[in-house]
Protein backbone atom coordinates (compact mmCIF):
# COMPACT_ATOMS: atom_id res chain seq x y z
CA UNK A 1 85.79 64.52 77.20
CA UNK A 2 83.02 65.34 79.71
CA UNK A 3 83.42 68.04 82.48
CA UNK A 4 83.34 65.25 85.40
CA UNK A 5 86.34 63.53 83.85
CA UNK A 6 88.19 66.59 83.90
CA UNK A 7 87.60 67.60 87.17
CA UNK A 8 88.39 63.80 88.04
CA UNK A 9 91.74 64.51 86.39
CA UNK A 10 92.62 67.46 87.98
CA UNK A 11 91.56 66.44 91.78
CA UNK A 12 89.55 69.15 92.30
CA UNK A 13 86.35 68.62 93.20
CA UNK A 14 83.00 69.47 90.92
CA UNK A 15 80.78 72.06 92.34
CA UNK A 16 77.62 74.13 91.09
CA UNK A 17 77.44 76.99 92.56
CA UNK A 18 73.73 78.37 93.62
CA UNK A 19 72.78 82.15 93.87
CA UNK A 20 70.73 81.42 96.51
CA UNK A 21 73.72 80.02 97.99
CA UNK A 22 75.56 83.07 98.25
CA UNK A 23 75.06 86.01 100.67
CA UNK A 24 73.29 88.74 100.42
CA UNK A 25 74.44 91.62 101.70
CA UNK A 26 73.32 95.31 101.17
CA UNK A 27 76.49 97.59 101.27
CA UNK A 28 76.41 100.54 103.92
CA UNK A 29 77.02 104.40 101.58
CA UNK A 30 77.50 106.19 105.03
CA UNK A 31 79.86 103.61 106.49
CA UNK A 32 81.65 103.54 103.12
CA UNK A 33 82.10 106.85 103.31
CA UNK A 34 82.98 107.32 106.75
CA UNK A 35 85.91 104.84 105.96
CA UNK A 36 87.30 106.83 102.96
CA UNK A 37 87.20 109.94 104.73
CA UNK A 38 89.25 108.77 107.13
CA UNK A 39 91.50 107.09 104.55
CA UNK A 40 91.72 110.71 103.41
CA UNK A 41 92.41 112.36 106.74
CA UNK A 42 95.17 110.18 107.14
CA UNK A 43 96.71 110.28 103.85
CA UNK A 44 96.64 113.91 104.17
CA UNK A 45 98.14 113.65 107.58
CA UNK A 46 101.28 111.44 106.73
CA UNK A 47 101.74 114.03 103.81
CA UNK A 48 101.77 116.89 106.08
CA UNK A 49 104.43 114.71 108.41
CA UNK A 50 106.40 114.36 105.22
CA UNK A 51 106.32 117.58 104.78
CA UNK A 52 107.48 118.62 108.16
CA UNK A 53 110.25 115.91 108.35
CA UNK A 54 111.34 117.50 104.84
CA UNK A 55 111.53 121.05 106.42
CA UNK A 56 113.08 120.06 109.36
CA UNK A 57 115.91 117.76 107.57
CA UNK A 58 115.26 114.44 109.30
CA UNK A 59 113.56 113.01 105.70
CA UNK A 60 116.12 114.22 102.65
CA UNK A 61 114.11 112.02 99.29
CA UNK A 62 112.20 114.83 98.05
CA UNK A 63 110.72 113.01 95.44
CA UNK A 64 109.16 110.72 98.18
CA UNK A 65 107.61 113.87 99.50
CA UNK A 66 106.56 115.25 95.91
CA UNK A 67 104.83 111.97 94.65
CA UNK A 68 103.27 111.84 98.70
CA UNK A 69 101.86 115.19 98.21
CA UNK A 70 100.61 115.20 94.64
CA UNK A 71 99.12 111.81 95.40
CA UNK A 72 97.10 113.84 98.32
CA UNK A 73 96.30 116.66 96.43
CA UNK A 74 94.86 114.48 93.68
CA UNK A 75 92.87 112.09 96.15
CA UNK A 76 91.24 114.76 97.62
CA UNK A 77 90.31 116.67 94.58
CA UNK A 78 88.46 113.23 94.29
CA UNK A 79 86.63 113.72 96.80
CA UNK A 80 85.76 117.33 96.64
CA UNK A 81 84.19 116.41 93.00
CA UNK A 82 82.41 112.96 94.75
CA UNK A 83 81.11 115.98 97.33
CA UNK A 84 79.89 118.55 94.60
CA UNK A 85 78.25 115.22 92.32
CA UNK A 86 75.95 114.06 96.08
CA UNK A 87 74.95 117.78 96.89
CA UNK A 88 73.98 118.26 92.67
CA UNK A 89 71.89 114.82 92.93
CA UNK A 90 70.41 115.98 96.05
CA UNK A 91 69.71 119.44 94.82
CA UNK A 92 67.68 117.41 92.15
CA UNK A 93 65.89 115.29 94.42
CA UNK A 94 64.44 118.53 96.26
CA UNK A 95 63.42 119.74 92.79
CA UNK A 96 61.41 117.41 92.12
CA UNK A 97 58.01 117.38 91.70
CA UNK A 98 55.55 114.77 93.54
C-alpha cells in the first residue's frame, strides 16, 4: 500500500514539508534571560506571600508553603549555578590568547 493511498484513507491531506519553508529565527540569550529572571522574582515573591499568609494565619496548608518554598529555594540555586557557569566561560574568554 503506497503512502498516497493512506493518506487518501485517512482524509488528511499529503504534505512535504521544506526547510526552507520553515522560519528562521535566531533566539534572543538576553531576552531569555530577562524573562526567567523575572519568572524567578516572582516565584520568589508568591513564596515570600506564602510565607507571610502562613505567619499571619490567613493560609493554614503548610505543606503548600513547604513544597512553595523548597521549590524556590531549588529554582534559584539554578540560577545562581547558570550565573557562576556565564561568569567561568567569560573568565575564559578574557584568557584567551589572540
Amino acid at each position: 500500500m503506497s503512502i498516497e493511498a493512506l493518506a487518501a484513507m485517512t482524509g488528511t491531506p499529503l504534505t512535504t514539508a521544506t526547510p526552507a519553508a520553515a522560519p528562521t529565527q535566531t533566539p534572543d540569550f538576553g531576552k531569555w534571560l530577562d524573562q526567567e529572571l523575572n519568572a524567578l522574582n516572582a516565584q520568589v515573591g508568591a513564596a515570600g506571600e506564602s510565607l507571610t499568609q502562613l505567619a499571619s494565619g490567613a493560609n493554614g496548608n503548610l505543606h503548600r508553603v513547604m513544597l512553595d518554598l523548597e521549590q524556590t529555594r531549588l529554582s534559584f540555586q539554578l540560577a545562581v549555578q547558570v550565573r557562576n557557569k556565564l561568569l567561568e566561560s567569560y573568565a575564559d574568554l578574557m584568557r584567551m590568547q589572540i
